[in-house]
PDB file of N, CA and C in Angstrom:
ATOM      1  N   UNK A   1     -32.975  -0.088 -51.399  1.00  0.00           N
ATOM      2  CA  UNK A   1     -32.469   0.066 -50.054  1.00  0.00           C
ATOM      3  C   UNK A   1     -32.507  -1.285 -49.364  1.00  0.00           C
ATOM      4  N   UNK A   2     -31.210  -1.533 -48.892  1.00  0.00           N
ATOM      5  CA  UNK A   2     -31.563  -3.118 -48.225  1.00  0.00           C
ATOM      6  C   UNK A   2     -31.375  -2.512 -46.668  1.00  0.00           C
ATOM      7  N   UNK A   3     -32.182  -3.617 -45.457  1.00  0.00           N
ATOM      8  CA  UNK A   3     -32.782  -2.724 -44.089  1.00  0.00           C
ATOM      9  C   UNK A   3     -32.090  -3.919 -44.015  1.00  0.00           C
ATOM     10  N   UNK A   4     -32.180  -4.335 -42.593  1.00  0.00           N
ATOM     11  CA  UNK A   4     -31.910  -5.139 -41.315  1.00  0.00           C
ATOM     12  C   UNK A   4     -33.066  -5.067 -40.595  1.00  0.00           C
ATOM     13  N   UNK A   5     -33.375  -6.300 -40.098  1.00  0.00           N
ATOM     14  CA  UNK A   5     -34.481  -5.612 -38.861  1.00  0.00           C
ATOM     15  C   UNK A   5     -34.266  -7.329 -37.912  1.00  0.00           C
ATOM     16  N   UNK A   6     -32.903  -7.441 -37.174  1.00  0.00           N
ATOM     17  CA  UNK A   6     -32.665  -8.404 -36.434  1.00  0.00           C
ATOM     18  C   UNK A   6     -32.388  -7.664 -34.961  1.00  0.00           C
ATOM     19  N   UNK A   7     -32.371  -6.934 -34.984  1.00  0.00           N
ATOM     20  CA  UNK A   7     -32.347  -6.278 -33.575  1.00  0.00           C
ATOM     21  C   UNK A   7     -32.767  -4.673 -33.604  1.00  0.00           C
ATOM     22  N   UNK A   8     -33.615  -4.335 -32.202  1.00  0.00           N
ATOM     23  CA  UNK A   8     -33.765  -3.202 -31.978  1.00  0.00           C
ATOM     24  C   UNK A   8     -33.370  -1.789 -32.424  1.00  0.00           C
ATOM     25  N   UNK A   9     -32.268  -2.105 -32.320  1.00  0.00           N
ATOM     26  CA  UNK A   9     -31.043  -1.030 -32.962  1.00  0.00           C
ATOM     27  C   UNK A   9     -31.171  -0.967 -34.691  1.00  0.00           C
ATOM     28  N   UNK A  10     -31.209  -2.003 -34.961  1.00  0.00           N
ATOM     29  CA  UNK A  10     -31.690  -2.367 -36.471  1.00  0.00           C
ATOM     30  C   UNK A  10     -32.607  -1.603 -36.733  1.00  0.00           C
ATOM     31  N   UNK A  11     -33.664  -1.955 -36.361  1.00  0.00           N
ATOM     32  CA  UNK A  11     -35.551  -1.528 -36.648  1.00  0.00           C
ATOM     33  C   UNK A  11     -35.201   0.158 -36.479  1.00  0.00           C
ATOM     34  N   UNK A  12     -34.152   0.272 -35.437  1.00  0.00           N
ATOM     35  CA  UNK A  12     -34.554   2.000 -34.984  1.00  0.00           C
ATOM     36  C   UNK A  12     -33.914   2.463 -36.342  1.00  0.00           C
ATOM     37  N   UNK A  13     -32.562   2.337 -37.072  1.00  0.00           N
ATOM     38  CA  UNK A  13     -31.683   2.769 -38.062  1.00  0.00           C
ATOM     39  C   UNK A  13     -33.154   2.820 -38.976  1.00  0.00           C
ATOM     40  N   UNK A  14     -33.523   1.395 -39.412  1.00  0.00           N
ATOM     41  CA  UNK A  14     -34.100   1.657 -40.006  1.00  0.00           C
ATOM     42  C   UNK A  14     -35.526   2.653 -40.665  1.00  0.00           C
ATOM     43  N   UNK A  15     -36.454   3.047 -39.133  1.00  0.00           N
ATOM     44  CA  UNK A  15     -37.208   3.897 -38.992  1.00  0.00           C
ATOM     45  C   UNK A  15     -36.714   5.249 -39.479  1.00  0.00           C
ATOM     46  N   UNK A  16     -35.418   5.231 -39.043  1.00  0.00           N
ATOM     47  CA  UNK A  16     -34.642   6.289 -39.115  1.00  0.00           C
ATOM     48  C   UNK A  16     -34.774   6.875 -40.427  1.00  0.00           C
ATOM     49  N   UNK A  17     -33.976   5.874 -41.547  1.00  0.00           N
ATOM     50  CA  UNK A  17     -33.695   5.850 -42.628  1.00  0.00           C
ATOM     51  C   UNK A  17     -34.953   6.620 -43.693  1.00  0.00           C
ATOM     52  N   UNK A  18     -36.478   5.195 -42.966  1.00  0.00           N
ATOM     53  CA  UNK A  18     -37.961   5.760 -43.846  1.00  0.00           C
ATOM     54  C   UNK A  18     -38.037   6.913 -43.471  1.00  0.00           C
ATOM     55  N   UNK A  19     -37.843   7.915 -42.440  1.00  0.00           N
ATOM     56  CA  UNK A  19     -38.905   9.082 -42.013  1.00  0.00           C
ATOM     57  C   UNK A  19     -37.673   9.776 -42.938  1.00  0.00           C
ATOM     58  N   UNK A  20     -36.628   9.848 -42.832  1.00  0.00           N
ATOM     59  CA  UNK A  20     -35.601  11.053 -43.835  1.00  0.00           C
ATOM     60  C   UNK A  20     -36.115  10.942 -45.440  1.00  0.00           C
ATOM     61  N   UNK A  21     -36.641   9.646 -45.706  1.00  0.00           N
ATOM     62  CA  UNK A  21     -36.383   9.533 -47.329  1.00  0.00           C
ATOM     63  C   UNK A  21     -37.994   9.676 -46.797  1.00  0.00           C
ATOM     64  N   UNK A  22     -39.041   9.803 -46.447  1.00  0.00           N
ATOM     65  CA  UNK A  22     -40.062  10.680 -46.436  1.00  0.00           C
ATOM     66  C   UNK A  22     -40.218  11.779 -46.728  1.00  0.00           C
ATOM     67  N   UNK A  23     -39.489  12.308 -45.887  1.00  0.00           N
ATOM     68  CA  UNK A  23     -39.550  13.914 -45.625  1.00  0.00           C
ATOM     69  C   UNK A  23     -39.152  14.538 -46.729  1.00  0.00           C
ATOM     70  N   UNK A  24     -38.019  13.665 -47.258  1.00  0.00           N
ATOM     71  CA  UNK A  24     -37.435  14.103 -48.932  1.00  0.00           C
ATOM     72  C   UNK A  24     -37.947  14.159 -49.960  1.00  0.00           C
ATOM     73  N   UNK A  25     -39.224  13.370 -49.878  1.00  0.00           N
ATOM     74  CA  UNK A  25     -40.273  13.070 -51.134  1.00  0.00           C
ATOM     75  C   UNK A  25     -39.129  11.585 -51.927  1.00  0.00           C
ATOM     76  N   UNK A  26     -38.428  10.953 -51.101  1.00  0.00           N
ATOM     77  CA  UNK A  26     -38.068  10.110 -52.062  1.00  0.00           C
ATOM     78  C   UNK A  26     -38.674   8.567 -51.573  1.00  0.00           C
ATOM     79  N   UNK A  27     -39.713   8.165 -50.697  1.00  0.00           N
ATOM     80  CA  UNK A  27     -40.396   7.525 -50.991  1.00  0.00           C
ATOM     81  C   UNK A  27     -41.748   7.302 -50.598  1.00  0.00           C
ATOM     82  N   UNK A  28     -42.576   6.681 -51.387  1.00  0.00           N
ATOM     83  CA  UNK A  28     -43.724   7.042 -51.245  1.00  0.00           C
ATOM     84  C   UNK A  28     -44.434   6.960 -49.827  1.00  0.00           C
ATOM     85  N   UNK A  29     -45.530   7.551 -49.168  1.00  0.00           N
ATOM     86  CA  UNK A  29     -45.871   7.199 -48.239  1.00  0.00           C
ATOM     87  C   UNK A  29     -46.499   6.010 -47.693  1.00  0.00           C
ATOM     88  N   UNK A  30     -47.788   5.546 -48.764  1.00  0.00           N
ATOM     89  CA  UNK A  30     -48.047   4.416 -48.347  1.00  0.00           C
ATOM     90  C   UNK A  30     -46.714   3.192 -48.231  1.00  0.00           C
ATOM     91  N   UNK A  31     -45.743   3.049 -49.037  1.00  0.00           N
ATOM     92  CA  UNK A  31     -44.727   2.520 -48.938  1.00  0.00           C
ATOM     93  C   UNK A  31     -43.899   2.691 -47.297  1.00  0.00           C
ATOM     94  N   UNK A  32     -44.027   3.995 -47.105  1.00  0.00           N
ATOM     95  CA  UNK A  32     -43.360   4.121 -46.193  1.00  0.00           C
ATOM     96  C   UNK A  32     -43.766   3.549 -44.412  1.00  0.00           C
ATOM     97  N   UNK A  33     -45.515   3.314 -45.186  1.00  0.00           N
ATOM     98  CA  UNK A  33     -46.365   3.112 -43.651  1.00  0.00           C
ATOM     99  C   UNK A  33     -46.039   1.687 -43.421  1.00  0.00           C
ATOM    100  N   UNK A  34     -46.247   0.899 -44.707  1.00  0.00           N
ATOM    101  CA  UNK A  34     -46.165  -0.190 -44.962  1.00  0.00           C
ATOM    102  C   UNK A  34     -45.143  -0.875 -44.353  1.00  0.00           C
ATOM    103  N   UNK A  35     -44.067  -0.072 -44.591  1.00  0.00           N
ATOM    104  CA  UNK A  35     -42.394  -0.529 -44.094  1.00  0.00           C
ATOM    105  C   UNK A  35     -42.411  -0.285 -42.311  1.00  0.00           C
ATOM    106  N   UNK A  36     -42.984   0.577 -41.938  1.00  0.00           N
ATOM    107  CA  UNK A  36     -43.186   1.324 -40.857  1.00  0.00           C
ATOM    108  C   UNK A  36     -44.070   0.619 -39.800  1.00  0.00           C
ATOM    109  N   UNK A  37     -45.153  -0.252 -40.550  1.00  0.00           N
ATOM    110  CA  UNK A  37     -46.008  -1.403 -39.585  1.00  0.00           C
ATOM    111  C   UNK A  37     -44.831  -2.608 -39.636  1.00  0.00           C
ATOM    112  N   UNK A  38     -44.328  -2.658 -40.953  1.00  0.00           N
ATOM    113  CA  UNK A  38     -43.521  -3.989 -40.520  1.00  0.00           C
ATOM    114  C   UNK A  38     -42.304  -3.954 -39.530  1.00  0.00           C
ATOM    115  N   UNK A  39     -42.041  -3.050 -39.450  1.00  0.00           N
ATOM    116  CA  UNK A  39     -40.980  -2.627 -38.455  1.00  0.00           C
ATOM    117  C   UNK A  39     -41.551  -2.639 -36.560  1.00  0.00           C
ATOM    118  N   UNK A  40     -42.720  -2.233 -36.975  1.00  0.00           N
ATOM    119  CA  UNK A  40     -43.127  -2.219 -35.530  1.00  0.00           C
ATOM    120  C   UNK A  40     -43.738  -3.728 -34.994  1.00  0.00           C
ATOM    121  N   UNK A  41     -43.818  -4.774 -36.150  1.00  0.00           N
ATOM    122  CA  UNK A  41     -44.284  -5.947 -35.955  1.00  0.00           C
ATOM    123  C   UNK A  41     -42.941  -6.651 -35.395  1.00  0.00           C
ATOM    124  N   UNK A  42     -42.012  -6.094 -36.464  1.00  0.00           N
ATOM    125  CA  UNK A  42     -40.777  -7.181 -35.636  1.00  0.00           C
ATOM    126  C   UNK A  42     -40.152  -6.675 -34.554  1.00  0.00           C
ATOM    127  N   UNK A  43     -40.418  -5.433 -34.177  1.00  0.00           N
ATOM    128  CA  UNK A  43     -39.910  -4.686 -32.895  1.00  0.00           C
ATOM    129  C   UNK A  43     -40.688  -5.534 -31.569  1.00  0.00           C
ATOM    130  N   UNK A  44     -42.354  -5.725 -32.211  1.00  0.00           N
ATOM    131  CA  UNK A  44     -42.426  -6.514 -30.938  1.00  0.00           C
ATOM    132  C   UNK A  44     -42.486  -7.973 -31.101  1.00  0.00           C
ATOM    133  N   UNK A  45     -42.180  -8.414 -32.137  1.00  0.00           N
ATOM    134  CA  UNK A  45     -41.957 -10.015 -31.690  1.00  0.00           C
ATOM    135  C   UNK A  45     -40.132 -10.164 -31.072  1.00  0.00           C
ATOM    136  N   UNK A  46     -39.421  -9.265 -31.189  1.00  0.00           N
ATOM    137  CA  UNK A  46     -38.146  -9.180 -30.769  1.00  0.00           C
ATOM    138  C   UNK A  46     -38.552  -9.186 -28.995  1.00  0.00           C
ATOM    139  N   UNK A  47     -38.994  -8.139 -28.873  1.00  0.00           N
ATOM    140  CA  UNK A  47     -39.586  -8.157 -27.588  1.00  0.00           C
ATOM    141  C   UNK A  47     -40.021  -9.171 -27.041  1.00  0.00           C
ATOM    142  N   UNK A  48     -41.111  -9.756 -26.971  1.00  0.00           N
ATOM    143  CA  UNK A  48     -41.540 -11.239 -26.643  1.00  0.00           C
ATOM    144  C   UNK A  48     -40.606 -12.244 -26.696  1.00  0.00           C
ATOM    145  N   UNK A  49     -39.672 -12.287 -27.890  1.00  0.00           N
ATOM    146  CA  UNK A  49     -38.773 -13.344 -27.732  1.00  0.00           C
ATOM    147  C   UNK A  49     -37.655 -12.833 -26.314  1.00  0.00           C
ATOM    148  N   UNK A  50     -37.735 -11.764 -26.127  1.00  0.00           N
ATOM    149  CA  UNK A  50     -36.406 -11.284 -24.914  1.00  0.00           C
ATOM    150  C   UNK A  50     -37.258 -11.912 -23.698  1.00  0.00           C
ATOM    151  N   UNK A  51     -38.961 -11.762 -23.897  1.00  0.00           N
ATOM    152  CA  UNK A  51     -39.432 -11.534 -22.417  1.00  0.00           C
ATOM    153  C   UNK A  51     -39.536 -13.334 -21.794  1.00  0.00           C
ATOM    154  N   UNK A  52     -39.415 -14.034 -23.365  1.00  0.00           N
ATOM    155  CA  UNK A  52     -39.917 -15.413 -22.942  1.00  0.00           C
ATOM    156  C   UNK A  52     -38.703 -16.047 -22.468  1.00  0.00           C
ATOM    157  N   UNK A  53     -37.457 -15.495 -23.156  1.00  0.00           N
ATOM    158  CA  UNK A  53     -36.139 -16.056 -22.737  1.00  0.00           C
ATOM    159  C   UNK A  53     -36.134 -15.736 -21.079  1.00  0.00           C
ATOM    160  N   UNK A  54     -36.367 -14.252 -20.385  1.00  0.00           N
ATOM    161  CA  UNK A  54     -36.447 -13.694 -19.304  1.00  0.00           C
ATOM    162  C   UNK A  54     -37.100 -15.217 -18.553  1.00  0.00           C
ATOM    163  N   UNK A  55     -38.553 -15.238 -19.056  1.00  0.00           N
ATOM    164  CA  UNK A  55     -39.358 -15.794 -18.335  1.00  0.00           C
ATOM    165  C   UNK A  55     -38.171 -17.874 -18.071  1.00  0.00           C
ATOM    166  N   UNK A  56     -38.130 -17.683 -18.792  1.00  0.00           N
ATOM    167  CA  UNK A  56     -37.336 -18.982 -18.628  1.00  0.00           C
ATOM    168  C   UNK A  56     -36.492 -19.749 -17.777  1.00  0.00           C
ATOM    169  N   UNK A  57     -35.581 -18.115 -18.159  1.00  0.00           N
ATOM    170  CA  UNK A  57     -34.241 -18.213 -16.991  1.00  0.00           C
ATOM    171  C   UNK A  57     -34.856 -18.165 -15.114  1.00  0.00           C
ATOM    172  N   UNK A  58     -36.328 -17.205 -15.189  1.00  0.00           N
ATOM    173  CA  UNK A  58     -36.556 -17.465 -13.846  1.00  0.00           C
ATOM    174  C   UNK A  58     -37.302 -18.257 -13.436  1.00  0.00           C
ATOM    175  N   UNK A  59     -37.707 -19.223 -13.883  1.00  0.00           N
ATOM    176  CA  UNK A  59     -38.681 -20.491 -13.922  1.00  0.00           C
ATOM    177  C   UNK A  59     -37.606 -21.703 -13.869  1.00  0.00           C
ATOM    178  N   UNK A  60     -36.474 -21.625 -14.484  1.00  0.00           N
ATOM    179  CA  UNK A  60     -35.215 -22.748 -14.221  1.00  0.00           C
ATOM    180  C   UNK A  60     -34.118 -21.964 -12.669  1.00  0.00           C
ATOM    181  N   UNK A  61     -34.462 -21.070 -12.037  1.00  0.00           N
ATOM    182  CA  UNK A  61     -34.026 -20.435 -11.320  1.00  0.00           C
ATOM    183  C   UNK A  61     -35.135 -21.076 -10.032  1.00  0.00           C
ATOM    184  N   UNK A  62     -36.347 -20.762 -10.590  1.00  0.00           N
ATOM    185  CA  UNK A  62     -36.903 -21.413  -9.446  1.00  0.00           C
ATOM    186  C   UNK A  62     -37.071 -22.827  -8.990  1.00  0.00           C
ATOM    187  N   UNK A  63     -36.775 -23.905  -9.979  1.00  0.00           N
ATOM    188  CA  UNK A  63     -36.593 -24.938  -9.827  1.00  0.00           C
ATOM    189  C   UNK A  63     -35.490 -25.042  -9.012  1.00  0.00           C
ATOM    190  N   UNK A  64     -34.520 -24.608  -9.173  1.00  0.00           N
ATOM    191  CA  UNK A  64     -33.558 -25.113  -8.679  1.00  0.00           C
ATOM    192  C   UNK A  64     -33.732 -24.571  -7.004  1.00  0.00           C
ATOM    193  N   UNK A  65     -34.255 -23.580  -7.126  1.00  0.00           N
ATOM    194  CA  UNK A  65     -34.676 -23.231  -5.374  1.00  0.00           C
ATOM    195  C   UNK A  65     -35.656 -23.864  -4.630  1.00  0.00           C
ATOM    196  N   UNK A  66     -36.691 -24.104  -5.523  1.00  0.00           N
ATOM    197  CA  UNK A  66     -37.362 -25.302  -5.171  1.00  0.00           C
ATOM    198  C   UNK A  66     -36.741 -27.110  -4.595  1.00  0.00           C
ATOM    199  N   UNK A  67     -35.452 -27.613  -5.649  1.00  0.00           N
ATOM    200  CA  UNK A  67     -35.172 -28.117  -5.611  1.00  0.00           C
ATOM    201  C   UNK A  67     -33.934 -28.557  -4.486  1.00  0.00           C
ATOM    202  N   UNK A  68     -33.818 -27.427  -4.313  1.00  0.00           N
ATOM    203  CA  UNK A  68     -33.158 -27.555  -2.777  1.00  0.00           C
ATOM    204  C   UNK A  68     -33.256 -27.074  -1.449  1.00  0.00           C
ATOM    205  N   UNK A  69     -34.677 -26.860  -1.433  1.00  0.00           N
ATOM    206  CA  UNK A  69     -35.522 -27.338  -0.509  1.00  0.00           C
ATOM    207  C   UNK A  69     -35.291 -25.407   0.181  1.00  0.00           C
ATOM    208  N   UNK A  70     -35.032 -24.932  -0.285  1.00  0.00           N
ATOM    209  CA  UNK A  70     -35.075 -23.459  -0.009  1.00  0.00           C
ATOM    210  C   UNK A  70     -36.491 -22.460   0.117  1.00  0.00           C
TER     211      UNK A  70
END
C-alpha cells in the first residue's frame, strides 16, 4: 500500500484506509498502531508548521504597524 501523508487530508485518507484493512483482518494490528502513531506525528508537525507560518505573517504585520508609527 503506498500512503501520502503531505497534508491533512492525506493523513485522514490514510487513517481511513488502516482502520478498514483492520477491521478486515488484512493488516496486522501492531502494524496498524505503528502506522497510526506515525500518522498522528505528521498530523502534528503539519500543524506547527501552519501555526509558525500564522505566527510570522503577524509578527511582519506588526512591524509594519509599528513601523509607521501607528
Amino acid at each position: 500500500m503506498k500512503i501520502k501523508l503531505s497534508t491533512p487530508a492525506e493523513v485522514r485518507r490514510t487513517l481511513s484506509k488502516i482502520a478498514n484493512m483492520l477491521l478486515n483482518n488484512e493488516i496486522d494490528p501492531q502494524r496498524a498502531t505503528a502506522i497510526t502513531n506515525c500518522c498522528n506525528s505528521v498530523l502534528n508537525c503539519i500543524r506547527i508548521d501552519e501555526q509558525q507560518k500564522k505566527l510570522a505573517e503577524l509578527e511582519k504585520l506588526l512591524d509594519e504597524v509599528e513601523a509607521n508609527g501607528a
